[in-house]
Every structure is written in C-alpha cells, then in structure tokens.
PDB file of N, CA and C in Angstrom:
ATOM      1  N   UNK A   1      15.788   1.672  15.452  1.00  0.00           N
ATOM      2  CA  UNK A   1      14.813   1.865  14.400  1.00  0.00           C
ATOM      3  C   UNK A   1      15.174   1.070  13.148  1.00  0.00           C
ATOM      4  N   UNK A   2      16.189   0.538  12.847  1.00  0.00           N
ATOM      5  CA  UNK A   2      16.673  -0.352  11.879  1.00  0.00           C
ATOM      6  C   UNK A   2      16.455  -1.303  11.839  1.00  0.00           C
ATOM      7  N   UNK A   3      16.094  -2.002  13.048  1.00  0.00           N
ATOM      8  CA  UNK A   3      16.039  -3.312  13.372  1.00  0.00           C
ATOM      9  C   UNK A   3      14.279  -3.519  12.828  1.00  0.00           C
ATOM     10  N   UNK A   4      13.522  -2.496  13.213  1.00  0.00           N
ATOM     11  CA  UNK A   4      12.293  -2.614  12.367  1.00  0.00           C
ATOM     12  C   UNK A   4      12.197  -2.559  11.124  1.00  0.00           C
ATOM     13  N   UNK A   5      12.908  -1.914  10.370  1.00  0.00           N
ATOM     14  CA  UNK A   5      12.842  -1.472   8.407  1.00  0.00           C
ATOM     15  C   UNK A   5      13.655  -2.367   7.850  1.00  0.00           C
ATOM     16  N   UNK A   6      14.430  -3.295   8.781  1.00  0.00           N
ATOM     17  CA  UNK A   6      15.290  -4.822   8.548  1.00  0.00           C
ATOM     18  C   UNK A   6      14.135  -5.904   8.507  1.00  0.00           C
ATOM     19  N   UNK A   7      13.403  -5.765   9.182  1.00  0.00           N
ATOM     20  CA  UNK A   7      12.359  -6.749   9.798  1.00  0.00           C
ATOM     21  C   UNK A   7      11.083  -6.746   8.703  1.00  0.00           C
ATOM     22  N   UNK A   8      11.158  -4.681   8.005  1.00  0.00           N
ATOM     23  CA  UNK A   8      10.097  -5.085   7.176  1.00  0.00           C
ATOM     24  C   UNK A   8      10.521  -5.371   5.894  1.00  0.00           C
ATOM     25  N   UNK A   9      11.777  -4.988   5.225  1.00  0.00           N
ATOM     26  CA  UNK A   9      12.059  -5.461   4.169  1.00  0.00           C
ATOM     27  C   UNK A   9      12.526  -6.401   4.334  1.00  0.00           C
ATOM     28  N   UNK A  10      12.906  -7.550   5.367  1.00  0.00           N
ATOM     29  CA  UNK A  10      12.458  -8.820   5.024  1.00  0.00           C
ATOM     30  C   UNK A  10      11.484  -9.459   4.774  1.00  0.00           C
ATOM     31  N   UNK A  11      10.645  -8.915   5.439  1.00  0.00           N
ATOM     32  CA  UNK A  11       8.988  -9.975   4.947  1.00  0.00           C
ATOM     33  C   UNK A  11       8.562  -9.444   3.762  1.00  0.00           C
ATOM     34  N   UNK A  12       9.066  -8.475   3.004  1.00  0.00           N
ATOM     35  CA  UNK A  12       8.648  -8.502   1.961  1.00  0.00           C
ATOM     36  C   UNK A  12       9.317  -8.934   0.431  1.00  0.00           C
ATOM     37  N   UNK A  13      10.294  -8.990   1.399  1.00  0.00           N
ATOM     38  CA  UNK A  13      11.607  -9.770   0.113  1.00  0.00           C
ATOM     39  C   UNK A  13      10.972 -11.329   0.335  1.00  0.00           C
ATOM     40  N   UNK A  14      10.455 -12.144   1.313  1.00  0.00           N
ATOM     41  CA  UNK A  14      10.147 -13.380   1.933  1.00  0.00           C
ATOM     42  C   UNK A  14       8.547 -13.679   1.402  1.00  0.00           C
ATOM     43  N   UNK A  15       7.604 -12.710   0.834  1.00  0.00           N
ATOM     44  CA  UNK A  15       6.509 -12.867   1.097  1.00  0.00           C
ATOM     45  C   UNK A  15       5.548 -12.994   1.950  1.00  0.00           C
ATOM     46  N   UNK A  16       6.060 -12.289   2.915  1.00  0.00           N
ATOM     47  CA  UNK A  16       4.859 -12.735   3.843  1.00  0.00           C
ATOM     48  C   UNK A  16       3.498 -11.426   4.204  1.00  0.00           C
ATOM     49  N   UNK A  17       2.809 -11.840   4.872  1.00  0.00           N
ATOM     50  CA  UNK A  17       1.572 -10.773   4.403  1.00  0.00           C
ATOM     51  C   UNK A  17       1.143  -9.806   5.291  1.00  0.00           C
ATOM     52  N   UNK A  18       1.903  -9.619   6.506  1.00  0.00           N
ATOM     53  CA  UNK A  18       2.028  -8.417   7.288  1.00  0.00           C
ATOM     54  C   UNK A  18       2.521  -7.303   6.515  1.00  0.00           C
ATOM     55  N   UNK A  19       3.936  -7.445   6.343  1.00  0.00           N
ATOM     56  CA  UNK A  19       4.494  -5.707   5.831  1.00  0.00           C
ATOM     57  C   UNK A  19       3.529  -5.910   4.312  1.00  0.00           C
ATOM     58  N   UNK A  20       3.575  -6.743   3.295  1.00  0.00           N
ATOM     59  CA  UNK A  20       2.429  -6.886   2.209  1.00  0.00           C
ATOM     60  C   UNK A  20       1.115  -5.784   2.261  1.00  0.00           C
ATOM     61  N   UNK A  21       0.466  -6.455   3.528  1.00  0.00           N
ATOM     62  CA  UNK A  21      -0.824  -5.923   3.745  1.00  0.00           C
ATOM     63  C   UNK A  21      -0.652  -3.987   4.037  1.00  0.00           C
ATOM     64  N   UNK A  22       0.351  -3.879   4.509  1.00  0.00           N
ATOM     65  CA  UNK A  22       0.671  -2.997   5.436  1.00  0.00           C
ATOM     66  C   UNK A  22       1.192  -1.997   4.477  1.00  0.00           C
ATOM     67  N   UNK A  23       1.878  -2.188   3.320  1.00  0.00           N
ATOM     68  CA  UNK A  23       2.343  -1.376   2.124  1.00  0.00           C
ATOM     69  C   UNK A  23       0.556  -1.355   1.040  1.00  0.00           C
ATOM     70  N   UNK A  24      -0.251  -2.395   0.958  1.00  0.00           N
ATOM     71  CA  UNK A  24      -1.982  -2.231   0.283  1.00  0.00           C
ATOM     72  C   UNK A  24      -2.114  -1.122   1.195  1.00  0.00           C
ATOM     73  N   UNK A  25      -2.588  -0.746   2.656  1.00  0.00           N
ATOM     74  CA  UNK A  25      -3.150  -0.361   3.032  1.00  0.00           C
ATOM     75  C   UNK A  25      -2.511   0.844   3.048  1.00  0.00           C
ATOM     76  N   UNK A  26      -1.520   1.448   3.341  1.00  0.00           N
ATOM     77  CA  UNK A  26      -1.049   2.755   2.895  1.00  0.00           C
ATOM     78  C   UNK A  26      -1.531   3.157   1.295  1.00  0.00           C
ATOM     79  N   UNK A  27      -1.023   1.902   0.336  1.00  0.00           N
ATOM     80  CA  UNK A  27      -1.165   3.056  -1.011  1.00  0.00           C
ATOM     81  C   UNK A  27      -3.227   3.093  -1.030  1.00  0.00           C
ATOM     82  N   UNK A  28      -4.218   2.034  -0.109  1.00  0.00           N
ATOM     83  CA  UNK A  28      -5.117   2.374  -0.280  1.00  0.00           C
ATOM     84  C   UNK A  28      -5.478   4.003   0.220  1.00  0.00           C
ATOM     85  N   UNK A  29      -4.915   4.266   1.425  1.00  0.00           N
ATOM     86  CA  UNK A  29      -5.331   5.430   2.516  1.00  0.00           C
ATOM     87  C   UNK A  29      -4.351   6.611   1.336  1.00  0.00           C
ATOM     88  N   UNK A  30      -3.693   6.779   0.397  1.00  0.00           N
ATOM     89  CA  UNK A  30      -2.716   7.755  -0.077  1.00  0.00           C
ATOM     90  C   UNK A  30      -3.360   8.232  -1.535  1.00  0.00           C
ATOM     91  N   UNK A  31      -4.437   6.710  -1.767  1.00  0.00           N
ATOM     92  CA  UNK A  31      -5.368   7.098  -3.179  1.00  0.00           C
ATOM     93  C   UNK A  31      -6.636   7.753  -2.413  1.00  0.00           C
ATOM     94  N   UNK A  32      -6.739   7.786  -1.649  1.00  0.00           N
ATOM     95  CA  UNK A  32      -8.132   8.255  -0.518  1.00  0.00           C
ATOM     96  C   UNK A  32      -7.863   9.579  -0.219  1.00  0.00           C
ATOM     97  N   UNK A  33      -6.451  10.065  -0.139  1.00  0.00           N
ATOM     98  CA  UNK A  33      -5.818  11.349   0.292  1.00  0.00           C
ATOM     99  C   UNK A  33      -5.964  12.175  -0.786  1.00  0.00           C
ATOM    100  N   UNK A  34      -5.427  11.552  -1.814  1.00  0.00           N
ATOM    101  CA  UNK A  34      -4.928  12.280  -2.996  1.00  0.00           C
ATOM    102  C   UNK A  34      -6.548  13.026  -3.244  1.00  0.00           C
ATOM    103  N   UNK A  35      -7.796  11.546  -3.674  1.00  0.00           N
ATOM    104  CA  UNK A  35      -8.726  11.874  -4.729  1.00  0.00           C
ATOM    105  C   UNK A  35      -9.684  12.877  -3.185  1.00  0.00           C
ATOM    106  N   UNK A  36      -9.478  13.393  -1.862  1.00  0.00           N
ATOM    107  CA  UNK A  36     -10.079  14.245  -1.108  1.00  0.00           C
ATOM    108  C   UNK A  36      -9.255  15.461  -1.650  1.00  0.00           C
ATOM    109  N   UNK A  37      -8.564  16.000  -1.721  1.00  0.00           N
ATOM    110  CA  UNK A  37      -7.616  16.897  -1.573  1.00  0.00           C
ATOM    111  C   UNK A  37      -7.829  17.723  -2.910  1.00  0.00           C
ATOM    112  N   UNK A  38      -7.934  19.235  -2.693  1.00  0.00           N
ATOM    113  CA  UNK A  38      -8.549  20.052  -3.226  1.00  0.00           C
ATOM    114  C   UNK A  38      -7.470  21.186  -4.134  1.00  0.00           C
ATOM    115  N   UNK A  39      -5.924  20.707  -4.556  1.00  0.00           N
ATOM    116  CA  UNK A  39      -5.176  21.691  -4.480  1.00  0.00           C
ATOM    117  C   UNK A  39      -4.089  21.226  -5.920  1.00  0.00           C
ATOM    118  N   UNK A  40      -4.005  19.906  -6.316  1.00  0.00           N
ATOM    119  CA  UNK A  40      -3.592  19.300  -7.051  1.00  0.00           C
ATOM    120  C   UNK A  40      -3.841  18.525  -7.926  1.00  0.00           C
ATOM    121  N   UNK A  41      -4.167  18.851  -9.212  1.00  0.00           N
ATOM    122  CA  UNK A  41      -5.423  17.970 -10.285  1.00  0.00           C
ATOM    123  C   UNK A  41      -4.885  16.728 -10.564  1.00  0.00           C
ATOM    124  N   UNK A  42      -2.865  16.887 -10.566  1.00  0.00           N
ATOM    125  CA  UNK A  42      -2.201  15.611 -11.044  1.00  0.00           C
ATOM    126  C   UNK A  42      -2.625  14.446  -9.426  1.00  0.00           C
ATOM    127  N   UNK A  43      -2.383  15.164  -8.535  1.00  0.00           N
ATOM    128  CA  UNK A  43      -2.946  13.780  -7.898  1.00  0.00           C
ATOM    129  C   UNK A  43      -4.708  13.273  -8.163  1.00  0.00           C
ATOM    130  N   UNK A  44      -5.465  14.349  -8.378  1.00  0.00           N
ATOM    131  CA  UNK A  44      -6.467  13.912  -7.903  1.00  0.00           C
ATOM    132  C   UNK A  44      -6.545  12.890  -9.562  1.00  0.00           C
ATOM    133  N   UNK A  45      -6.422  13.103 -10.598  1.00  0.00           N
ATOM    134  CA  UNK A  45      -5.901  12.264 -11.547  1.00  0.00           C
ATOM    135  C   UNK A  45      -5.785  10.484 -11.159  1.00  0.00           C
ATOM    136  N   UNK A  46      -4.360  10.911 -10.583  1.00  0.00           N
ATOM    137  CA  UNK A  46      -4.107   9.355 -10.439  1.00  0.00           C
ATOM    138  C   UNK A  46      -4.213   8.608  -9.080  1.00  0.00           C
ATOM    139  N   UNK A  47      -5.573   9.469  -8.441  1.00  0.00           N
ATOM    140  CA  UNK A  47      -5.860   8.837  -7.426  1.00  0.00           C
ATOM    141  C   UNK A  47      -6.903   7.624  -7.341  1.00  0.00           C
ATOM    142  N   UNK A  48      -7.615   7.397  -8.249  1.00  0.00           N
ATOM    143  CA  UNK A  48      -8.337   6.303  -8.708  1.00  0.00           C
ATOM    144  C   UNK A  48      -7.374   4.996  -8.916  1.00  0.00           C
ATOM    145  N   UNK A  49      -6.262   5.050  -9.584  1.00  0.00           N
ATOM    146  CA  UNK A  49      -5.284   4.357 -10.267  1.00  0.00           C
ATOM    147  C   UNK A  49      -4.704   3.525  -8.529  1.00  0.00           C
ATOM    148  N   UNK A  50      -4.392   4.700  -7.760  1.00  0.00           N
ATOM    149  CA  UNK A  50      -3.523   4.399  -6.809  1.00  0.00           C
ATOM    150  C   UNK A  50      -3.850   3.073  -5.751  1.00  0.00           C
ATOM    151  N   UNK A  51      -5.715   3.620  -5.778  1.00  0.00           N
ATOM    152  CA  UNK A  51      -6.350   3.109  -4.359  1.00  0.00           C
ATOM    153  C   UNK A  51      -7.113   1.776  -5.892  1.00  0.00           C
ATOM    154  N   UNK A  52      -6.937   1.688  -6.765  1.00  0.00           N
ATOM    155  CA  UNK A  52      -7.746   0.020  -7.149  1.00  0.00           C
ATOM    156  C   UNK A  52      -5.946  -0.456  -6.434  1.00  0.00           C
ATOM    157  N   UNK A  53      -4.981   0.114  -7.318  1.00  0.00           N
ATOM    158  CA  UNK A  53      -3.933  -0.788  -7.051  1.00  0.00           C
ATOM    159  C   UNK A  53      -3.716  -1.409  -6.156  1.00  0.00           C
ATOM    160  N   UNK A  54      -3.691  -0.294  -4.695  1.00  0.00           N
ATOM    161  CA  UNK A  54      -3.672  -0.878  -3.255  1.00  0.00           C
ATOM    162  C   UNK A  54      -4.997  -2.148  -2.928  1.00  0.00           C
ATOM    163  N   UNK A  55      -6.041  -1.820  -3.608  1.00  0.00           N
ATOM    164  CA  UNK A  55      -7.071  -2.629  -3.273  1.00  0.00           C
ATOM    165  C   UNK A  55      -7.010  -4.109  -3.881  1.00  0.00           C
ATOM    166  N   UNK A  56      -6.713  -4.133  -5.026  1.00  0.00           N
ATOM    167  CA  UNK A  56      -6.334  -5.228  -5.742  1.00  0.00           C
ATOM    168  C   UNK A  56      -4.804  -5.622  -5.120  1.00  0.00           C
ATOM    169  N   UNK A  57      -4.080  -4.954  -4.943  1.00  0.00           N
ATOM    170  CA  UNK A  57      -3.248  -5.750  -3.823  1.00  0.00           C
ATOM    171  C   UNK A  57      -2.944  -6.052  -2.718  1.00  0.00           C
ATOM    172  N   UNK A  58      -4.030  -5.458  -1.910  1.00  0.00           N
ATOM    173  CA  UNK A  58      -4.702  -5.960  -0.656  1.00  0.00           C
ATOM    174  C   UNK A  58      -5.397  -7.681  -0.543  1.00  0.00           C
ATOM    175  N   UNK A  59      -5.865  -7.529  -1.629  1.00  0.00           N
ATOM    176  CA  UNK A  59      -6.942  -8.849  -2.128  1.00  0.00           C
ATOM    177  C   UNK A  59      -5.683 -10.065  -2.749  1.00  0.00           C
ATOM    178  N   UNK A  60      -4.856  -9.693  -3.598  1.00  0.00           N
ATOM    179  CA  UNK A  60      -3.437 -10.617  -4.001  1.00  0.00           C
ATOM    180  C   UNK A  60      -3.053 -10.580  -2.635  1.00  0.00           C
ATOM    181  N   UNK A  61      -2.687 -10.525  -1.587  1.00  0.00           N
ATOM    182  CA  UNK A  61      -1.624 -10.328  -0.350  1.00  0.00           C
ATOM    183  C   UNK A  61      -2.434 -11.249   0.958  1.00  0.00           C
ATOM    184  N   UNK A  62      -3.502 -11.259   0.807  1.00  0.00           N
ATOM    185  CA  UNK A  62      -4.580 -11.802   1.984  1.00  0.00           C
ATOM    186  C   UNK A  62      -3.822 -13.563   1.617  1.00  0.00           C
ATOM    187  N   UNK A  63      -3.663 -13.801   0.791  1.00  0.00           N
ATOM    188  CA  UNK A  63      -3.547 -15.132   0.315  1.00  0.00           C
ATOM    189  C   UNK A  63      -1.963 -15.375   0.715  1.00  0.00           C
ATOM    190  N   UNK A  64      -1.202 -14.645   1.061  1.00  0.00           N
ATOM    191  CA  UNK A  64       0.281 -14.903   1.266  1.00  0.00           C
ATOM    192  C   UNK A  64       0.303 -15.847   2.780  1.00  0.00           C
ATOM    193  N   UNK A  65       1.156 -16.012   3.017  1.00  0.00           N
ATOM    194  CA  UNK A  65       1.341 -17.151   4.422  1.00  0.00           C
ATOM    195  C   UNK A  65       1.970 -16.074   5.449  1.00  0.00           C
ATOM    196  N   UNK A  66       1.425 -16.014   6.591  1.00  0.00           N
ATOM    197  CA  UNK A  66       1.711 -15.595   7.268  1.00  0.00           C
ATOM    198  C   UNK A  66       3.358 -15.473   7.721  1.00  0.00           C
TER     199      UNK A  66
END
C-alpha cells in the first residue's frame, strides 16, 4: 500500500494531473457532502468555499501534463 501513496505524492510533488485531478475531485465531492448534510452549520458554512476551490482547481490542473 506504500508503493501507491509513494506513487501519489510523487505526481504531485512532479505536477502531474492524475493525483492533481484526483485531490479537485475529492475536495469537489467533500464541499457537496458538507453543504447536503443536515447536522453541522460550521461545515455547511464552508462548504461553498470548499467545492469553488476544488472546482477552480480542477479547471488549474486539466492544463498540467500528463
């Protein structure tokens, strides 16, 4: 299992736009979680914040080199 979390914090120390894309698309799906979720005002707060971030760095990351 190391040999994968080696593999992804290299491509992201390297730039490249797999693990990139792959860290957008979690914090998009975690601002999507937060602003559904019925139990916690501080997330639902900074769940707007979370999912532009992921989205706007979804959109910065598309452009990285494979």
């Amino acid at each position: 299992m190391s040999g994968v979390f080696r593999r992804f914090f290299s491509g992201l120390m390297r730039l490249r736009r797999g693990p990139w894309e792959m860290l957008a698309s979690i914090l998009i799906a975690l601002g999507v979680f937060m602003m559904m979720q019925p139990f916690w005002m501080v997330a639902y707060t900074w769940s707007f914040l979370v999912t532009l971030t992921g989205t706007v760095m979804f959109i910065i990351t598309s452009h990285f080199p494979e």
